[in-house]
Protein backbone atom coordinates (compact mmCIF):
# COMPACT_ATOMS: atom_id res chain seq x y z
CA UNK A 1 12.70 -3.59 -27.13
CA UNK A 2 11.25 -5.39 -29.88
CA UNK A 3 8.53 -8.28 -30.66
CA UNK A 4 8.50 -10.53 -34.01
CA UNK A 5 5.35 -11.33 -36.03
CA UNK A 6 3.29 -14.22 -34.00
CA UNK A 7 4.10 -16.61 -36.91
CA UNK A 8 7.54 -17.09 -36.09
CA UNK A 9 8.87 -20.06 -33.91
CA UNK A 10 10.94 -20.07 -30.90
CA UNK A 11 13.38 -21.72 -32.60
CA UNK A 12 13.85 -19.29 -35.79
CA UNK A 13 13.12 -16.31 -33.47
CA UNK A 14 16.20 -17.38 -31.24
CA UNK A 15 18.32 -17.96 -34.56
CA UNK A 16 17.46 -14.79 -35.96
CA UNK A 17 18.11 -12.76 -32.75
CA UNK A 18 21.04 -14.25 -31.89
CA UNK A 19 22.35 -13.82 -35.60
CA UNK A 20 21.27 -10.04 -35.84
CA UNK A 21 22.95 -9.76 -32.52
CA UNK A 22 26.41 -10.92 -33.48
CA UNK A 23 26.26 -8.73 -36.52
CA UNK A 24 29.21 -5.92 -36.36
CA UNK A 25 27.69 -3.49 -38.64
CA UNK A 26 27.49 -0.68 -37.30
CA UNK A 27 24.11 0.29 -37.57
CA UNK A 28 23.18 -2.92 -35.14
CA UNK A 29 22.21 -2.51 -31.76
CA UNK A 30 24.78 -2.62 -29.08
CA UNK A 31 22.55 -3.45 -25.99
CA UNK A 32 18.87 -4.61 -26.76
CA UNK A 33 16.22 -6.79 -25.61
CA UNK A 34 13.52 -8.81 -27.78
CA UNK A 35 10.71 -11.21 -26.59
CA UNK A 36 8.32 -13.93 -28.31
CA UNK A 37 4.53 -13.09 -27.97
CA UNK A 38 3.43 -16.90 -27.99
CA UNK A 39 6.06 -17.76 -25.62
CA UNK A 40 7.49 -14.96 -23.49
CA UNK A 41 11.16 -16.00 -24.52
CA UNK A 42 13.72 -13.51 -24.08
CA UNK A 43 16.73 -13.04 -25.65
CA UNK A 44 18.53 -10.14 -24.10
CA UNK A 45 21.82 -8.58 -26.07
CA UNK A 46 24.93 -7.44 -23.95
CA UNK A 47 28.06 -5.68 -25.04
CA UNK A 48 31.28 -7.54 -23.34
CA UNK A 49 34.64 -5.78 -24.84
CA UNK A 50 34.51 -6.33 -29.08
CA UNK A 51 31.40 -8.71 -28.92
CA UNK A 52 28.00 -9.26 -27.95
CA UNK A 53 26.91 -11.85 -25.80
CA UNK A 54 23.08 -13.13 -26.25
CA UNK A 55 21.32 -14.90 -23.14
CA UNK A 56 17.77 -16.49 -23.13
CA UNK A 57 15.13 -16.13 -20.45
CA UNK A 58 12.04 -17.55 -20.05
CA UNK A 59 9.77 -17.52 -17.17
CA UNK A 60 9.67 -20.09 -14.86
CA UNK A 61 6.10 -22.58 -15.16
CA UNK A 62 5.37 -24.10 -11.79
CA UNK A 63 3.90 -27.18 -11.38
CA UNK A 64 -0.15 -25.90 -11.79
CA UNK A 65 1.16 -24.27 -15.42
CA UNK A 66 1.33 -20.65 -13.89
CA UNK A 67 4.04 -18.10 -14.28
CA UNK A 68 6.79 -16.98 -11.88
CA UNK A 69 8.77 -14.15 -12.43
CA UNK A 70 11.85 -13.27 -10.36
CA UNK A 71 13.40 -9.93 -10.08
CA UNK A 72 16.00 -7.79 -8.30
CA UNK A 73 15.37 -4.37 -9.23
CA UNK A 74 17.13 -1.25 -8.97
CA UNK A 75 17.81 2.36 -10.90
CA UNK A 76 19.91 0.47 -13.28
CA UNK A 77 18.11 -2.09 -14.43
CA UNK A 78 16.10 -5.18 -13.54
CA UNK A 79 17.53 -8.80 -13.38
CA UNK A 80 14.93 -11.52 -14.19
CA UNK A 81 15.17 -14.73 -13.14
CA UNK A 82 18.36 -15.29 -12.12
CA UNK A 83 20.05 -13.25 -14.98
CA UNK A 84 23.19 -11.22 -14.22
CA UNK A 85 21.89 -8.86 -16.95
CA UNK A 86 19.86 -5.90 -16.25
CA UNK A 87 17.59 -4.77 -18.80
CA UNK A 88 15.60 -1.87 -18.86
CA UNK A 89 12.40 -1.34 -16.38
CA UNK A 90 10.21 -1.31 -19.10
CA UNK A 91 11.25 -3.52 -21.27
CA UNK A 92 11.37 -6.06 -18.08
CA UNK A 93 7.75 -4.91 -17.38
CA UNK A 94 6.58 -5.49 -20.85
CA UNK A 95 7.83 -8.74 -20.83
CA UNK A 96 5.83 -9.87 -17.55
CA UNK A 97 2.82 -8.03 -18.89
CA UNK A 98 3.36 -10.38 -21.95
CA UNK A 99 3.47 -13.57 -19.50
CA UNK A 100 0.50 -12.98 -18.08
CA UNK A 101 -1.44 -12.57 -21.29
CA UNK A 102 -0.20 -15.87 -22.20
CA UNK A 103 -1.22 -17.45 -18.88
CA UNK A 104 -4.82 -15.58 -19.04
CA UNK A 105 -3.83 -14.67 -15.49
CA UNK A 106 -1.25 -12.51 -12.88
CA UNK A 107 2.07 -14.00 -12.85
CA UNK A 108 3.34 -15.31 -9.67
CA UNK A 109 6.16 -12.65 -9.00
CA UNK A 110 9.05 -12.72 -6.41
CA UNK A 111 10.28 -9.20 -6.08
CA UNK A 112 13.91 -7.91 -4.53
CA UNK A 113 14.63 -3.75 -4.25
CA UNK A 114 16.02 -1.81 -1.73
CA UNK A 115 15.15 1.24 -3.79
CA UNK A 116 11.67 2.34 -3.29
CA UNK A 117 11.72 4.45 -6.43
CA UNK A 118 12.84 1.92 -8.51
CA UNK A 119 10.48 -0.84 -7.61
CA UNK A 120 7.51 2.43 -7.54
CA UNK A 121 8.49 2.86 -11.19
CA UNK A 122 7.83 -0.89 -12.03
CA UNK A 123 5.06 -1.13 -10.40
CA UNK A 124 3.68 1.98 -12.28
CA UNK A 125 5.00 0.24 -15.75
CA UNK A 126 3.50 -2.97 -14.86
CA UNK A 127 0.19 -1.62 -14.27
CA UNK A 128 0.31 0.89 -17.18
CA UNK A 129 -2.21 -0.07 -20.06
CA UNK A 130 -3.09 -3.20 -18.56
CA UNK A 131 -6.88 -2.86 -18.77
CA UNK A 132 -7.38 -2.63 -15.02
CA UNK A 133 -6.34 -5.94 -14.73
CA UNK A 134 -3.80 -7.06 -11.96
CA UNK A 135 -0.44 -8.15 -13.93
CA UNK A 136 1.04 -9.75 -11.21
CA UNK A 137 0.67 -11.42 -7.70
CA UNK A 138 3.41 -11.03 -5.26
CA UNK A 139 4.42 -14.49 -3.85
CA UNK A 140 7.09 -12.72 -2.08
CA UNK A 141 8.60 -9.12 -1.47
CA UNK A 142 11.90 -7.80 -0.21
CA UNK A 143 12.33 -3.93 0.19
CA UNK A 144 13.32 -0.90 2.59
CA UNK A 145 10.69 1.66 3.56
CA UNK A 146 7.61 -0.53 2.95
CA UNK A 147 5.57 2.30 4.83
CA UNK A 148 7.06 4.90 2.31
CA UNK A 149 6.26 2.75 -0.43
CA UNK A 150 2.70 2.21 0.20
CA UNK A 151 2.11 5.75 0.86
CA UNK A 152 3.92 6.62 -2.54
CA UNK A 153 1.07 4.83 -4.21
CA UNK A 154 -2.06 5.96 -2.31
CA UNK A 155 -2.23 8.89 -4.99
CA UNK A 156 -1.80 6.48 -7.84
CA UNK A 157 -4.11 4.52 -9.75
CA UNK A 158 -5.69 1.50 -7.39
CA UNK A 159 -4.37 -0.73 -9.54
CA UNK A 160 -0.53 -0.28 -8.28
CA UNK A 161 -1.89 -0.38 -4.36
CA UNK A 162 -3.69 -3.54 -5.15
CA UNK A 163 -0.46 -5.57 -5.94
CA UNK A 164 1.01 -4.51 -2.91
CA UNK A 165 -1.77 -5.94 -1.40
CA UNK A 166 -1.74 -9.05 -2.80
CA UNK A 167 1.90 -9.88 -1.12
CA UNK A 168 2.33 -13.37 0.73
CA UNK A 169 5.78 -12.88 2.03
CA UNK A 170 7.13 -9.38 3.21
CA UNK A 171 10.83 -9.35 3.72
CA UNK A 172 11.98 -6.01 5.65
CA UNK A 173 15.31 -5.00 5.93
CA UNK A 174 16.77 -2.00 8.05
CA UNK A 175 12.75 -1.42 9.10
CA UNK A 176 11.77 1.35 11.60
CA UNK A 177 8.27 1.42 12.79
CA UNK A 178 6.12 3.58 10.39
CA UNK A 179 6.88 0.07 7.97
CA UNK A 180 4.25 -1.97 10.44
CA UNK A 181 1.25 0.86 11.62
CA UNK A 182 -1.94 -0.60 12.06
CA UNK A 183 -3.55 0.49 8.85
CA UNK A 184 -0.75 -0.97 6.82
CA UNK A 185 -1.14 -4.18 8.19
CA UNK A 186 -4.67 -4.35 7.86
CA UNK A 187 -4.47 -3.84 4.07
CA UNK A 188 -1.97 -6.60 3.56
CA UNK A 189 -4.88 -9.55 3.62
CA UNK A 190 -2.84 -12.32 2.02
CA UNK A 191 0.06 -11.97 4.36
CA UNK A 192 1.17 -14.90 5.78
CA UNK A 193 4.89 -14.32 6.39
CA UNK A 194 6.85 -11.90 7.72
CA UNK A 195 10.80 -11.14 7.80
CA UNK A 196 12.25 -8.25 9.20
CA UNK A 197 15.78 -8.05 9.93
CA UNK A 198 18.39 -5.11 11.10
CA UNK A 199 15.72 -2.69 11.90
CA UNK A 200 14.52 -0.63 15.14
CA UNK A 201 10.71 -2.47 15.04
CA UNK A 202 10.22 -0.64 18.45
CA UNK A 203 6.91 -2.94 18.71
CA UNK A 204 4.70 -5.41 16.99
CA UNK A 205 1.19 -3.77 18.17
CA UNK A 206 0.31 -3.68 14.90
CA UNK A 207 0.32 -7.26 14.18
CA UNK A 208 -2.84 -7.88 16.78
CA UNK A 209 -5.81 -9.38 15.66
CA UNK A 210 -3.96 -10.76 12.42
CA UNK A 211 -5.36 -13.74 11.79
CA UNK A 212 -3.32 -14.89 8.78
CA UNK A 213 0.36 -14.57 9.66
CA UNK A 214 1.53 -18.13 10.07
CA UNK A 215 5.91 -17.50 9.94
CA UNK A 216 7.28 -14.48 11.51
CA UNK A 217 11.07 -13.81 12.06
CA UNK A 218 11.94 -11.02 14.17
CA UNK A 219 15.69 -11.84 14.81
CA UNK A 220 17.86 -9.37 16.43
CA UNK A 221 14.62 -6.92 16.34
CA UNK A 222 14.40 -4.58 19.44
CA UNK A 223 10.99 -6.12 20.37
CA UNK A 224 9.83 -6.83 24.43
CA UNK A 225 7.93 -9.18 26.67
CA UNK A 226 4.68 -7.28 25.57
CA UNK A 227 5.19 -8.59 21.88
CA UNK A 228 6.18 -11.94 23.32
CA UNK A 229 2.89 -12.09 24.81
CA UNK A 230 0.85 -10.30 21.73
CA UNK A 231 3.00 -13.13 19.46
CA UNK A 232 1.80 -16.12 21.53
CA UNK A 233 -2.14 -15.07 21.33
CA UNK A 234 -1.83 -15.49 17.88
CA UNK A 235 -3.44 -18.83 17.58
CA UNK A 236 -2.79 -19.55 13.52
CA UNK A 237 0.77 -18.82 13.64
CA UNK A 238 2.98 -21.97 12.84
CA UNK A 239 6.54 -20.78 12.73
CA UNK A 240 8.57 -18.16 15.41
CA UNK A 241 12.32 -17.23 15.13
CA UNK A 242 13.15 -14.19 17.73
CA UNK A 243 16.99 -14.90 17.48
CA UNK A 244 19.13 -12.80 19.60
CA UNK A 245 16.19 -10.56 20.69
CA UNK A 246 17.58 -9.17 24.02
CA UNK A 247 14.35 -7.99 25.17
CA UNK A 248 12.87 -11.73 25.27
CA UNK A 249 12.89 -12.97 28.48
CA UNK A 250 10.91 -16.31 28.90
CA UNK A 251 8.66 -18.33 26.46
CA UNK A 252 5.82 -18.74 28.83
CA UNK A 253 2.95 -17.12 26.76
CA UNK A 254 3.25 -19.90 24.28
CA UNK A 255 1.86 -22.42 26.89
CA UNK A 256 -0.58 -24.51 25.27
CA UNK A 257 0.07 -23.38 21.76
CA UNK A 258 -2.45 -24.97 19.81
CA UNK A 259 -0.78 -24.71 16.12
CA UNK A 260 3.39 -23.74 16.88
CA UNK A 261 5.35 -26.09 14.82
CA UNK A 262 8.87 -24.58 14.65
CA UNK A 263 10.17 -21.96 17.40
CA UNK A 264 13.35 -20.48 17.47
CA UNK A 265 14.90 -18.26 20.15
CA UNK A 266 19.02 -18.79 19.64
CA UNK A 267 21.39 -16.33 21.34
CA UNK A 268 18.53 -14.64 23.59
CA UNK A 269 20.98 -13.28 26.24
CA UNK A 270 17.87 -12.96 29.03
CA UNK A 271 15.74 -15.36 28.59
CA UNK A 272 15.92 -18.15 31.12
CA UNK A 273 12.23 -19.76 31.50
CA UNK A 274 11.36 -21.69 28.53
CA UNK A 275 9.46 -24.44 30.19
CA UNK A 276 6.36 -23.86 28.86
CA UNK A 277 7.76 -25.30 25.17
CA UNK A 278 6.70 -28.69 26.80
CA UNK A 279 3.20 -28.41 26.51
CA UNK A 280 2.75 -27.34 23.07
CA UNK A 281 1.68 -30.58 21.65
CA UNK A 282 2.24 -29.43 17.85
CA UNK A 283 6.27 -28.27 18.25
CA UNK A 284 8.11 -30.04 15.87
CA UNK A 285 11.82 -27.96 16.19
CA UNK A 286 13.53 -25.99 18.84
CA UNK A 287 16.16 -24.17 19.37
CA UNK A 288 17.08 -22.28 22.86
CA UNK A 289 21.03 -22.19 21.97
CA UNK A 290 23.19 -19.90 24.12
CA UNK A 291 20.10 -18.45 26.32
CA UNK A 292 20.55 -18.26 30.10
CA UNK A 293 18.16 -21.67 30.57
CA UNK A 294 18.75 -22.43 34.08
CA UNK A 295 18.66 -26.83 34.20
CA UNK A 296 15.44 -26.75 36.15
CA UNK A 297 13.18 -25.12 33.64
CA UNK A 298 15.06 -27.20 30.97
CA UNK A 299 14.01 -30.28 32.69
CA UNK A 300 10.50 -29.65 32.84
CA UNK A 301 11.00 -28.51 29.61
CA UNK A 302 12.68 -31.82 28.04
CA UNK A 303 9.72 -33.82 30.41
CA UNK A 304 7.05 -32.21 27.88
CA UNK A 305 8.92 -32.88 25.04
CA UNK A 306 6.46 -35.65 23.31
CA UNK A 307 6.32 -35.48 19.50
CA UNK A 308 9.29 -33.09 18.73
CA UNK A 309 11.34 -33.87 16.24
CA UNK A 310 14.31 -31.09 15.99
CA UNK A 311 15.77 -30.10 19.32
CA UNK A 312 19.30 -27.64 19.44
CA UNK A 313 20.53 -27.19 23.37
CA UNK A 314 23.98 -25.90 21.80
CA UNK A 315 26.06 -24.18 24.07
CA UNK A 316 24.11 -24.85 27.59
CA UNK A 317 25.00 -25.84 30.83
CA UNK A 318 22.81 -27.83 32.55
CA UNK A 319 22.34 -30.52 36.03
CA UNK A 320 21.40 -34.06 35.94
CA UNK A 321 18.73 -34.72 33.49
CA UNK A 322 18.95 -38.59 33.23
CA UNK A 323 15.90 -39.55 35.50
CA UNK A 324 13.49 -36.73 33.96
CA UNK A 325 14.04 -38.55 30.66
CA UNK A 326 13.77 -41.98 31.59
CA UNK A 327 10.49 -41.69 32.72
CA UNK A 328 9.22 -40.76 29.63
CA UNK A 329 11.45 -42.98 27.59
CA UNK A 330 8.46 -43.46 25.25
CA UNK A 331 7.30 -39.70 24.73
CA UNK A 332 11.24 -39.04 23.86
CA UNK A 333 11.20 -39.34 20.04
CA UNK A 334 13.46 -36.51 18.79
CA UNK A 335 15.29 -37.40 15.69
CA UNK A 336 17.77 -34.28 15.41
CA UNK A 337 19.61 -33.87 18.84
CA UNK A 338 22.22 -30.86 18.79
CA UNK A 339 24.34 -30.44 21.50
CA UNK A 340 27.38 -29.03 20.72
CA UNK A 341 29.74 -27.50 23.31
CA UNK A 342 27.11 -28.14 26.50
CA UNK A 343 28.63 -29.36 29.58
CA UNK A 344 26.33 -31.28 31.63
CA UNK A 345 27.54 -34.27 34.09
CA UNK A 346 27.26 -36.89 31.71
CA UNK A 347 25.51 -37.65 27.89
CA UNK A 348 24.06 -40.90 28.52
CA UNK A 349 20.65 -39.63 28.59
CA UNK A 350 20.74 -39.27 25.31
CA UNK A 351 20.47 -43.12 24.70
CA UNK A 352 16.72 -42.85 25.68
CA UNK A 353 16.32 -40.97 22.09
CA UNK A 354 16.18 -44.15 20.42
CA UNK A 355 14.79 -42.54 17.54
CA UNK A 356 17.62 -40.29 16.99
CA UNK A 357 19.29 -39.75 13.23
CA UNK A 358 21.30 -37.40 13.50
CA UNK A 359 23.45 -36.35 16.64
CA UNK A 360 26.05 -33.63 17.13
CA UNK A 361 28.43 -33.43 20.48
CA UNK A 362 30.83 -31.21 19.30
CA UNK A 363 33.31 -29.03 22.21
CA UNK A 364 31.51 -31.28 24.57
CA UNK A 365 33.25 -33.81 27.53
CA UNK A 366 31.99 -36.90 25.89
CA UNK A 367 34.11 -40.08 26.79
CA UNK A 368 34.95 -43.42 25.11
CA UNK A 369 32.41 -45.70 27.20
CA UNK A 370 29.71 -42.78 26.53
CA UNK A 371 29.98 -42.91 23.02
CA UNK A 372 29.95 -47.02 22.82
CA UNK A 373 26.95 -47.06 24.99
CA UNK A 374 25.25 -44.30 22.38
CA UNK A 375 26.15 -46.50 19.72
CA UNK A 376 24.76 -49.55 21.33
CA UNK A 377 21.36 -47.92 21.80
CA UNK A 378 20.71 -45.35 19.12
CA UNK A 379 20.28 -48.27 16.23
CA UNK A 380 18.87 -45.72 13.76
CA UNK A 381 21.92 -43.14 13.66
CA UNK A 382 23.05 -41.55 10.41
CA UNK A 383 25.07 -39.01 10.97
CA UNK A 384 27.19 -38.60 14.00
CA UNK A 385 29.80 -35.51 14.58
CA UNK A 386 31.98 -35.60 17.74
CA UNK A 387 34.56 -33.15 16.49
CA UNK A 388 36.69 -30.80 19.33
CA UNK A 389 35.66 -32.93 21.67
CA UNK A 390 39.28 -32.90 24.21
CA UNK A 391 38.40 -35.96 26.90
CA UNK A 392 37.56 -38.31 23.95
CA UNK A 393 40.08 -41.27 22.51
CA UNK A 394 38.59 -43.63 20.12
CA UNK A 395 38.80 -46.08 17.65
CA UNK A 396 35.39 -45.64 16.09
CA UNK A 397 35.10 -49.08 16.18
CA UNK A 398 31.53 -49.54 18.00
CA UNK A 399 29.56 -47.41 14.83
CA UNK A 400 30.81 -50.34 12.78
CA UNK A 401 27.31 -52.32 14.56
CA UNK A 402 25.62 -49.23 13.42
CA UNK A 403 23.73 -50.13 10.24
CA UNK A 404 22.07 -46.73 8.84
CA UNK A 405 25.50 -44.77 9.70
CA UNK A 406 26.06 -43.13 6.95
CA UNK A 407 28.19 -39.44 8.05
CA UNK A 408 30.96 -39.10 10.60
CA UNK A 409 33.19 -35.92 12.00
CA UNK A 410 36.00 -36.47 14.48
CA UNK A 411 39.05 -34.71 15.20
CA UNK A 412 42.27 -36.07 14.37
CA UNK A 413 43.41 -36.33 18.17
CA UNK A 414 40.43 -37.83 19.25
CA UNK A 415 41.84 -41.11 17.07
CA UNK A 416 43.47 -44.28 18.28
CA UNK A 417 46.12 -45.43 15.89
CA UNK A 418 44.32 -48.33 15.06
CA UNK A 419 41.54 -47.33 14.02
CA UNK A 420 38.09 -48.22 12.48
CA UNK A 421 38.31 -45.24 9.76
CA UNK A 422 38.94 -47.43 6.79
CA UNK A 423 36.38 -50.36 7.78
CA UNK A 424 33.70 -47.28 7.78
CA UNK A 425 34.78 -45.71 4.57
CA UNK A 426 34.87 -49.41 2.68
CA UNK A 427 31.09 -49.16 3.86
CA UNK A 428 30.47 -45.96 1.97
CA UNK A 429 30.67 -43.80 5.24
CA UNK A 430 31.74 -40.40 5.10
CA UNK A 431 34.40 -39.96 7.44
CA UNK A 432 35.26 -36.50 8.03
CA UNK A 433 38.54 -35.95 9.87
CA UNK A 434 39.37 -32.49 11.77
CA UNK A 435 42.68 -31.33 12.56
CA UNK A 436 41.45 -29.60 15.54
């Protein structure tokens, strides 16, 4: 790695790089990496067959005027922001230690490894002759063995363990429980969100009395009804996906929620009471997809359904639900209705979500005089996708009244001869036509 005088502009610096790097003396360096001090530009040299290719980095300036650096790391190398080159761990951690001179402050980093030593080595190079001063703050973290990694750096200078303190977003992959103990969790102060995925997080224990988590996604995680209930005392939290979590088994703990905005439990084989999701009066989205939701707890469910906005039934079977809606016609103001391959009696109901924009009845036994009477009532309907479904024949005709329409799917079958197709595409609607 090298730096230029601080005289030098961007401009010559990137003419003279780039010129020393196409150079095919011999004496000229085949892979090598050189940054700006006044603006952190990087111009990083790579050998491809009988020539040298030269790319330019610099770090990304949010909108306040701070840094962000993003980096997959591993034993070979680190990739910054975005780059498909690797370049050295030092000379990647010089180059954010340069970044946040400039800036006066820690640069806002975004960090990907699944190699604990790796990402233990930047850390240590980031931190090295920095003054005491913390080089960067992670916005974001993605690793293996978090548990390992923190315990790698108890023995090393404070410095390192303070950035992994300072992490917003921890993304686990393949975790096992020694990742989430109690004292590891109370050390991570700015947490906020939490990821874990493919791992055996036996339980979530540690996560009581957290008081900043807000997003947690536990999907396909071996967790219980015990962290069900320990997840829905947590009053701040704002966002819960436990997709495909066999052990949950009904969503009652969350009654009264005071904060839950977005709640996601797709493909949970057992669970079957979710009724409770009507009186949280801050839910925004759900999605119960492919669960074992009998139609009476979905009813009282749907009755409590006041100011959501996302709703995804795909893939349920449920009884008569037309009267439970009607009477709160005015409550019913879902604008996102998915219901692709339910079977229920009949999909009229769904013409009491007059507030509807987009609507999906995919696989499902939707008729001709259904879908006219949808159209007649759902005036505010952009997008529309009706694909696969086997007892419909239509012309399309009755979403030419429809004045926001904008996206269509159908299958081919489903369409009359005479159709309404090119009367919807002279409108600038996107007709999308299935061969299925």
């Amino acid at each position: 790695m090298c730096s230029n005088p601080g005289g030098i502009s961007c401009a010559l610096f990137t003419c003279i790089t780039s010129y020393i790097a196409q150079q095919p003396h011999e004496n000229t360096p085949w892979v090598w990496y050189a940054t700006h001090p006044r603006s952190a530009l990087a111009m990083i040299a790579k050998p491809s067959k009988q020539q040298r290719y030269v790319y330019q980095r610099l770090p990304s300036v949010d909108s306040d005027g701070k840094m962000t650096v993003r980096a997959n790391i591993s034993l070979h190398g680190v990739k910054l922001n975005g780059s498909t080159v690797r370049v050295p761990l030092l000379a990647a951690a010089a180059h954010v230690k340069l970044a946040a001179a400039l800036g006066k402050c820690p640069v806002r980093a975004m960090f990907d490894s699944n190699c604990v030593k790796a990402l233990g080595d930047f850390f240590n190079s980031l931190q090295r002759a920095s003054g005491g001063c913390l080089v960067v703050e992670l916005l974001r973290l993605q690793t293996t063995e978090f548990g390992a990694l923190l315990e790698r750096h108890r023995l090393r200078p404070a410095q390192v363990l303070d950035i992994l303190r300072t992490v917003v977003c921890l993304v686990l992959e393949g975790a096992c429980e020694v990742d989430l103990t109690p004292m590891i969790v109370h050390e991570l102060t700015k947490l906020q969100s939490l990821h874990v995925s493919g791992g055996n997080l036996f339980s979530l224990s540690a996560l009581r009395g957290s008081k900043t988590l807000l997003d947690i996604d536990v999907s396909g995680v071996s967790i219980t009804h015990r962290d069900v209930n320990l997840l829905g005392q947590m009053a701040q939290l704002r966002s819960l996906v436990v997709d495909g979590c066999t052990g949950v088994i009904s969503l009652t703990p969350f009654t009264g929620h005071p904060s839950l905005r977005h709640l996601s439990a797709a493909g949970c084989p057992n669970l079957r009471q979710v009724g409770s999701l009507g009186t949280i009066p801050t839910l925004e989205y759900a999605n119960i997809s492919s669960t074992a939701v009998s139609s009476e707890d979905l009813r009282r469910g749907l009755k409590g359904f006041m100011g959501i906005r996302g709703l995804v039934l795909d893939q349920l079977s449920f009884g008569e639900v037309e009267g439970t809606i009607r009477t709160h016609r005015t409550h019913w103001k879902v604008q996102r209705l998915s219901l692709k391959d339910v079977r229920c009696p009949r999909y009229t109901w769904v013409a009491t979500a007059i507030c509807l924009g987009d609507l999906y009845l995919d696989g499902t036994r939707l008729i001709e005089r259904e879908l006219s009477l949808l159209c007649s009532s759902l005036i505010y309907l952009e997008r529309l996708s009706i694909a696969r479904c086997m007892w419909l024949v239509t012309s399309l005709r009755s979403l030419l009244a429809l004045k926001h329409i904008r996206e269509v799917t159908v299958s081919r079958r489903s369409l009359l001869e005479e159709n309404g197709v090119a009367e919807l595409c002279g409108r600038g609607v996107r007709c999308h036509i299935c061969s299925m």
